[in-house]
N, C-alpha and C. Protein backbone atom coordinates (compact mmCIF):
# COMPACT_ATOMS: atom_id res chain seq x y z
N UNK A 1 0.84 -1.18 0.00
CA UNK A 1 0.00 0.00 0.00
C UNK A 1 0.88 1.24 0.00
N UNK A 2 0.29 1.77 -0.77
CA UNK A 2 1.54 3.76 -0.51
C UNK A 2 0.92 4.28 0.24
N UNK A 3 1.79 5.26 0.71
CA UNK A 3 1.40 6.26 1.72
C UNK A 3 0.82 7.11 1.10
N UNK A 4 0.18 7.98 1.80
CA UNK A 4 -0.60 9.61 1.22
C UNK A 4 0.39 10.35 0.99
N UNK A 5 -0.37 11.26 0.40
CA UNK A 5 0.55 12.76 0.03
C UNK A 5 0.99 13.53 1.11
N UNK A 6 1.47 13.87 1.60
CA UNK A 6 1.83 15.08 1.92
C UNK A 6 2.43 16.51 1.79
N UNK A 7 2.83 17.54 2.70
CA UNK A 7 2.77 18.65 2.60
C UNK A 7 4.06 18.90 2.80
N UNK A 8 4.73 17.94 3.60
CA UNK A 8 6.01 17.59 4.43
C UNK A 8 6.95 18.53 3.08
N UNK A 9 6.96 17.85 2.06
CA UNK A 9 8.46 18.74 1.64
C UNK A 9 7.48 19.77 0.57
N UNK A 10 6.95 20.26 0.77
CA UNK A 10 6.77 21.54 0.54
C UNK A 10 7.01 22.31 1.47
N UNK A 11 6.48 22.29 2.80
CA UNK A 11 6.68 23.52 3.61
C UNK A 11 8.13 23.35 4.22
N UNK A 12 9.34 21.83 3.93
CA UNK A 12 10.88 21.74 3.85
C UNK A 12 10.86 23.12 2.85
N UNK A 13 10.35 23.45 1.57
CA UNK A 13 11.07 24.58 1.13
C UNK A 13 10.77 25.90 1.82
N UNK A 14 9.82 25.99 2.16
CA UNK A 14 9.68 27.28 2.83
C UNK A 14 10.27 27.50 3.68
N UNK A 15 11.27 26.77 4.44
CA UNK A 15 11.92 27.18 5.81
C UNK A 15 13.74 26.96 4.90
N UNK A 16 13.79 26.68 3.80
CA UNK A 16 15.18 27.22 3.03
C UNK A 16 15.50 28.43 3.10
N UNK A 17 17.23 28.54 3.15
CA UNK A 17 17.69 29.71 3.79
C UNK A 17 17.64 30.45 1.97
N UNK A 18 17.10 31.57 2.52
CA UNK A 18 17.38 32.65 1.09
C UNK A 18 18.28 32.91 1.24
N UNK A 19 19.20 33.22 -0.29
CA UNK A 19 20.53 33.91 -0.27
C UNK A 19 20.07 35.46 -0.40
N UNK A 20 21.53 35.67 0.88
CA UNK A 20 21.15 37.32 0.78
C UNK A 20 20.99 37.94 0.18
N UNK A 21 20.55 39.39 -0.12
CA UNK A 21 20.58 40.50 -1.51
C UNK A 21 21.53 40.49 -2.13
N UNK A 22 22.96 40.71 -1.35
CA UNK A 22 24.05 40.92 -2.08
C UNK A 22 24.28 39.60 -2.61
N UNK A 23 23.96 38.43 -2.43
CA UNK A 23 24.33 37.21 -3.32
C UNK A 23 23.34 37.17 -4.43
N UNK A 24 22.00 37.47 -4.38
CA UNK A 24 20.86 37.76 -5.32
C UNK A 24 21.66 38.61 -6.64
N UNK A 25 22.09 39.79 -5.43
CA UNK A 25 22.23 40.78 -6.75
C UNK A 25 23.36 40.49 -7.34
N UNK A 26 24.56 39.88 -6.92
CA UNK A 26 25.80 39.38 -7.86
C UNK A 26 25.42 38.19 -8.54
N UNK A 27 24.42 37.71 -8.17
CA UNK A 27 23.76 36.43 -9.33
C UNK A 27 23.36 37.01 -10.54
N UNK A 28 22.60 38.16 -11.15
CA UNK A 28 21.58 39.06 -11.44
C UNK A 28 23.01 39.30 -12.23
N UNK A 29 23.61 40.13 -11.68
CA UNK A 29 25.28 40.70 -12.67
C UNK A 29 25.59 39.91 -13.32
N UNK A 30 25.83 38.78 -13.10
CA UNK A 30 26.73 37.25 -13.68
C UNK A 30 25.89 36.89 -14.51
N UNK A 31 24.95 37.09 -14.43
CA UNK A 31 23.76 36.80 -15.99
C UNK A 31 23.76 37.70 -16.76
N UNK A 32 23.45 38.99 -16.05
CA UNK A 32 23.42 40.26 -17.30
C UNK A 32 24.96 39.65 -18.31
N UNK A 33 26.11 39.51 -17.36
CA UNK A 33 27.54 39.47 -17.75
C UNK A 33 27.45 38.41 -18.70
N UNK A 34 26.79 37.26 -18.94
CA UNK A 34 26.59 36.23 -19.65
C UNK A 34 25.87 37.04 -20.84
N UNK A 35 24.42 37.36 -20.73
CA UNK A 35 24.06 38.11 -21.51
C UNK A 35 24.58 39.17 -22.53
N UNK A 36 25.20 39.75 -21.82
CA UNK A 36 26.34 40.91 -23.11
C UNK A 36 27.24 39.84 -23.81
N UNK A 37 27.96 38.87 -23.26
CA UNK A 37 29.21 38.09 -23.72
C UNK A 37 28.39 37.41 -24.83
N UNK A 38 27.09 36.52 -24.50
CA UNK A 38 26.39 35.83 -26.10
C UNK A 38 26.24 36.76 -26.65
N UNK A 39 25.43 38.28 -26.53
CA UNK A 39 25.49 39.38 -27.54
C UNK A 39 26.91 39.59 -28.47
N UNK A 40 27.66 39.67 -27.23
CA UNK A 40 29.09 39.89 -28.18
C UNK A 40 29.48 38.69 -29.08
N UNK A 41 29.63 37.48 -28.66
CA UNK A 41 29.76 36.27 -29.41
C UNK A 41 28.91 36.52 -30.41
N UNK A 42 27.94 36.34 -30.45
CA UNK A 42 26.81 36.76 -31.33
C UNK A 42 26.93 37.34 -33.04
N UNK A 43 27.10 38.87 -32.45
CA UNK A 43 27.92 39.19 -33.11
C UNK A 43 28.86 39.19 -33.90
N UNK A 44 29.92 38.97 -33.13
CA UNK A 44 31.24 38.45 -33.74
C UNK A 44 30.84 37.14 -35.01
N UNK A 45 30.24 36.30 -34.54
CA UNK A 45 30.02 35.02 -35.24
C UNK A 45 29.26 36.11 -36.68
N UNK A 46 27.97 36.98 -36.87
CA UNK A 46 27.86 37.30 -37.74
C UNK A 46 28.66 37.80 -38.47
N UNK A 47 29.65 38.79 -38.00
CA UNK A 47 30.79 39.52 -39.09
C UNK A 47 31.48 37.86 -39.88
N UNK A 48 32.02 37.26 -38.88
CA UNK A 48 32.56 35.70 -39.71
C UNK A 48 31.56 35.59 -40.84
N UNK A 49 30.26 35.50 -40.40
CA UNK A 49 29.31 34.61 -41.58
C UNK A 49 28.92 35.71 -42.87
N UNK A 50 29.38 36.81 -42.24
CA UNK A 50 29.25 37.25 -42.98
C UNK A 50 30.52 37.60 -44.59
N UNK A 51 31.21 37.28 -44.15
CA UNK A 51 32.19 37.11 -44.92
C UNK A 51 32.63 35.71 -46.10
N UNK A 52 31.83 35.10 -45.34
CA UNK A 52 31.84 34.06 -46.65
C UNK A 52 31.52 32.60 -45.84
N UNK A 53 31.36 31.53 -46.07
CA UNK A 53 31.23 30.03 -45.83
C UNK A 53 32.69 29.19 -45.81
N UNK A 54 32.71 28.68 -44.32
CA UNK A 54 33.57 27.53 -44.50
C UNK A 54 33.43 26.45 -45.32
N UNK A 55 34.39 25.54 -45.47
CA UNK A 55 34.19 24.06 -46.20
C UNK A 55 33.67 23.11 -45.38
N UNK A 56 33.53 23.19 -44.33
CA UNK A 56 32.42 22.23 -43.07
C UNK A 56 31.27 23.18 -42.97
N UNK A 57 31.04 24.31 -43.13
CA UNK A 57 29.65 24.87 -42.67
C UNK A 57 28.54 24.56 -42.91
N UNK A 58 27.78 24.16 -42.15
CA UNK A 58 26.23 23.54 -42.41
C UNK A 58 25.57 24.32 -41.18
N UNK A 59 24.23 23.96 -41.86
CA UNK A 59 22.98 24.25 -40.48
C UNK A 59 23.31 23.82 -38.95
N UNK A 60 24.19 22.25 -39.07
CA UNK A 60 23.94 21.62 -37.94
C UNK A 60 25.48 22.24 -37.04
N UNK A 61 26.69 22.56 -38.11
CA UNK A 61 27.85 23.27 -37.21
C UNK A 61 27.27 24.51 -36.94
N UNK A 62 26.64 25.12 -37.16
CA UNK A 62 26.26 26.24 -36.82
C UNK A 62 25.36 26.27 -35.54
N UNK A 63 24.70 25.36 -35.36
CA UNK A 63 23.61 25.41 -34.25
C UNK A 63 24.33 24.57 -33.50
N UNK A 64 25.21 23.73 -33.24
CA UNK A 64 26.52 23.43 -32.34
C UNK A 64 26.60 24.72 -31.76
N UNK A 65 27.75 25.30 -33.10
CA UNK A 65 28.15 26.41 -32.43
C UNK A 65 27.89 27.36 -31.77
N UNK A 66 26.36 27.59 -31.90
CA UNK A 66 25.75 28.62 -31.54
C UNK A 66 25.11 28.34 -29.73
N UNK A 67 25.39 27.21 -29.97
CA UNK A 67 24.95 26.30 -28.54
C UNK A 67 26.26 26.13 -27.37
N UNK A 68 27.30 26.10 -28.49
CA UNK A 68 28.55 26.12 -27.46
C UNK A 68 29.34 27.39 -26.91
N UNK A 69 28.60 28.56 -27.99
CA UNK A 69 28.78 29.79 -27.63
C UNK A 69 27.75 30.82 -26.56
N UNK A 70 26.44 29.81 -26.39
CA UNK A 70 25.98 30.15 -25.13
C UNK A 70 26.54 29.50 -24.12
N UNK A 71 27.13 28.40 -23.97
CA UNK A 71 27.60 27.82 -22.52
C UNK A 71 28.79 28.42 -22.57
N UNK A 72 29.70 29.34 -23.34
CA UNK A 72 30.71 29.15 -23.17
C UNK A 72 30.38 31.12 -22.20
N UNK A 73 29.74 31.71 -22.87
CA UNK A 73 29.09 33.22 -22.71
C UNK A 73 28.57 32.98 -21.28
N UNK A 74 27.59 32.01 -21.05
CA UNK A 74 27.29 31.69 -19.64
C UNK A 74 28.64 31.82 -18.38
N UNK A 75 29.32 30.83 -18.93
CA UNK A 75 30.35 30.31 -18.09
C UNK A 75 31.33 31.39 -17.59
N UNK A 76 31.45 32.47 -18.70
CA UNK A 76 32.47 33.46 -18.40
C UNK A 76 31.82 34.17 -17.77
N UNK A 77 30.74 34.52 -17.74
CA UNK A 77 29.68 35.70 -16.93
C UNK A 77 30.02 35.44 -15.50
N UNK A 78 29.59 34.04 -15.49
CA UNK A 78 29.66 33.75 -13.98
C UNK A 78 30.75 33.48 -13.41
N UNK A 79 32.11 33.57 -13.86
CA UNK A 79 33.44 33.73 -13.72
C UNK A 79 33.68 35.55 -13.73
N UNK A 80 33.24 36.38 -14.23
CA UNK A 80 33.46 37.79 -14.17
C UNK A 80 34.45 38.28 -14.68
N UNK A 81 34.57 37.55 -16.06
CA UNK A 81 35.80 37.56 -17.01
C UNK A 81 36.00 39.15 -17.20
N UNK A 82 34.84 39.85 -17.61
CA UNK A 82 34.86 41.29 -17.98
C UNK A 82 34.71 42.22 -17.23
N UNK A 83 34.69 42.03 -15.87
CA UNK A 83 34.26 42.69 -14.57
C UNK A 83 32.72 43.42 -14.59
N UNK A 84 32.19 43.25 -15.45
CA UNK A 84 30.92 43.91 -15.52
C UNK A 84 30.16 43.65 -14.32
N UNK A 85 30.22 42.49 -14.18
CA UNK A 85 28.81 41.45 -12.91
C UNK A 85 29.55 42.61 -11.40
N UNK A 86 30.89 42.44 -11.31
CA UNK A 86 31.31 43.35 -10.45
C UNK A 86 31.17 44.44 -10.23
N UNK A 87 31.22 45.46 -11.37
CA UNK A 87 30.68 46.84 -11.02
C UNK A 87 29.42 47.03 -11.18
N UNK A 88 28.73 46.16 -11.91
CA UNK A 88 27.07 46.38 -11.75
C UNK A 88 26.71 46.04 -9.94
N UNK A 89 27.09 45.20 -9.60
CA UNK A 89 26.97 44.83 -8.35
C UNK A 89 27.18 45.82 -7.23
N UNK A 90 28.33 46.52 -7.90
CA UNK A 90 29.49 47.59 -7.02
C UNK A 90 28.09 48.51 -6.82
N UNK A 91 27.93 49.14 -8.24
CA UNK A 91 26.92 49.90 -8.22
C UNK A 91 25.59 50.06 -7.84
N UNK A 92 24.99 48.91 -7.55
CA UNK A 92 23.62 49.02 -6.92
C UNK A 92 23.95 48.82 -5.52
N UNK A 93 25.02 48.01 -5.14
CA UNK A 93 24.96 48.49 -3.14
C UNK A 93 25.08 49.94 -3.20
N UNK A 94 25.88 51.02 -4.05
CA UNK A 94 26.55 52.17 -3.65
C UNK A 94 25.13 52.79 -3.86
N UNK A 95 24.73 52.71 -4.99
CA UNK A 95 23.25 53.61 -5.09
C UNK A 95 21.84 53.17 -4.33
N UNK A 96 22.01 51.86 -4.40
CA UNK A 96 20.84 50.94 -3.40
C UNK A 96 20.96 50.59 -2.42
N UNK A 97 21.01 51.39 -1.43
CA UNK A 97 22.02 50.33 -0.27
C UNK A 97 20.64 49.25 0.29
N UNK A 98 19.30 49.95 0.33
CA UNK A 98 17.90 49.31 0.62
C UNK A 98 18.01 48.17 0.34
N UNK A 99 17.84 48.03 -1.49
CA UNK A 99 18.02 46.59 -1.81
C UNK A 99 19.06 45.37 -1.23
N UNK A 100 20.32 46.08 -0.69
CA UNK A 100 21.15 45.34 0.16
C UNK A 100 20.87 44.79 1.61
N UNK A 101 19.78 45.54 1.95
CA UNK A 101 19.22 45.40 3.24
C UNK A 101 20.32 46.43 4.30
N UNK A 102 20.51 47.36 3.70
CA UNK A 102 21.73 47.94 4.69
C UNK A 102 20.71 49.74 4.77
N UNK A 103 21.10 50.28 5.76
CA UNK A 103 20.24 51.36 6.05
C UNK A 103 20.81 52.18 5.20
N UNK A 104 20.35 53.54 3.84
CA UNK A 104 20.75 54.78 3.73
C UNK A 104 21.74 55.56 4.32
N UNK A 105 22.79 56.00 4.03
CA UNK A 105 23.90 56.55 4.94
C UNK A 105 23.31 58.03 4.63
C-alpha cells in the first residue's frame, strides 16, 4: 500500500535559507555578464558569416556552435571575465544600499 501525500516537503522549502541580496544581486550581474558576452559572441560570429562560408559549414555546425557559444558566454559571466557582474553589483549596493538590506547613509 503507498502512503498519502503530503505537505512535508513543501513547507521543507519554505523554511530554506534565502541567499542574501548581495548574493541575489551578484547572481543578477553574472547573468546580465553572460548576456552581453552571447550578444558579443553573437555578433562576432555574424561579421565571420558574414564574410563568406567555410568548407564544413552547415545548419547543424552552426547550431553546435551557436549552442557552445551560449555555454561558453554563460560560463564566463559567472566567472566575471569582464568585470561587468562586479561593477554592476558595485553599483547598486553604492546607489541601493535598501536593496542590500543595509540602512541609507
Amino acid at each position: 500500500m503507498t502512503a498519502p501525500v503530503t505537505s512535508a516537503p513543501i513547507a521543507a522549502l519554505d523554511k530554506a535559507p534565502q541567499p542574501s541580496p548581495r548574493a541575489q544581486i551578484e547572481k543578477a550581474a553574472q547573468q546580465f555578464e553572460g548576456l552581453f558576452m552571447s550578444m558579443m559572441l553573437k555578433s562576432m560570429r555574424g561579421a565571420q558569416d558574414a564574410l563568406g562560408t567555410g568548407l564544413f559549414d552547415s545548419a547543424a555546425t552552426r547550431q553546435f556552435r551557436d549552442m557552445q557559444d551560449d555555454k561558453l558566454a554563460v560560463e564566463l559571466g559567472s566567472r566575471g571575465t569582464l568585470g561587468i557582474a562586479k561593477a554592476m553589483a558595485d553599483f547598486i549596493e553604492r546607489t541601493r544600499p535598501d536593496l542590500v538590506g543595509e540602512e541609507p547613509k
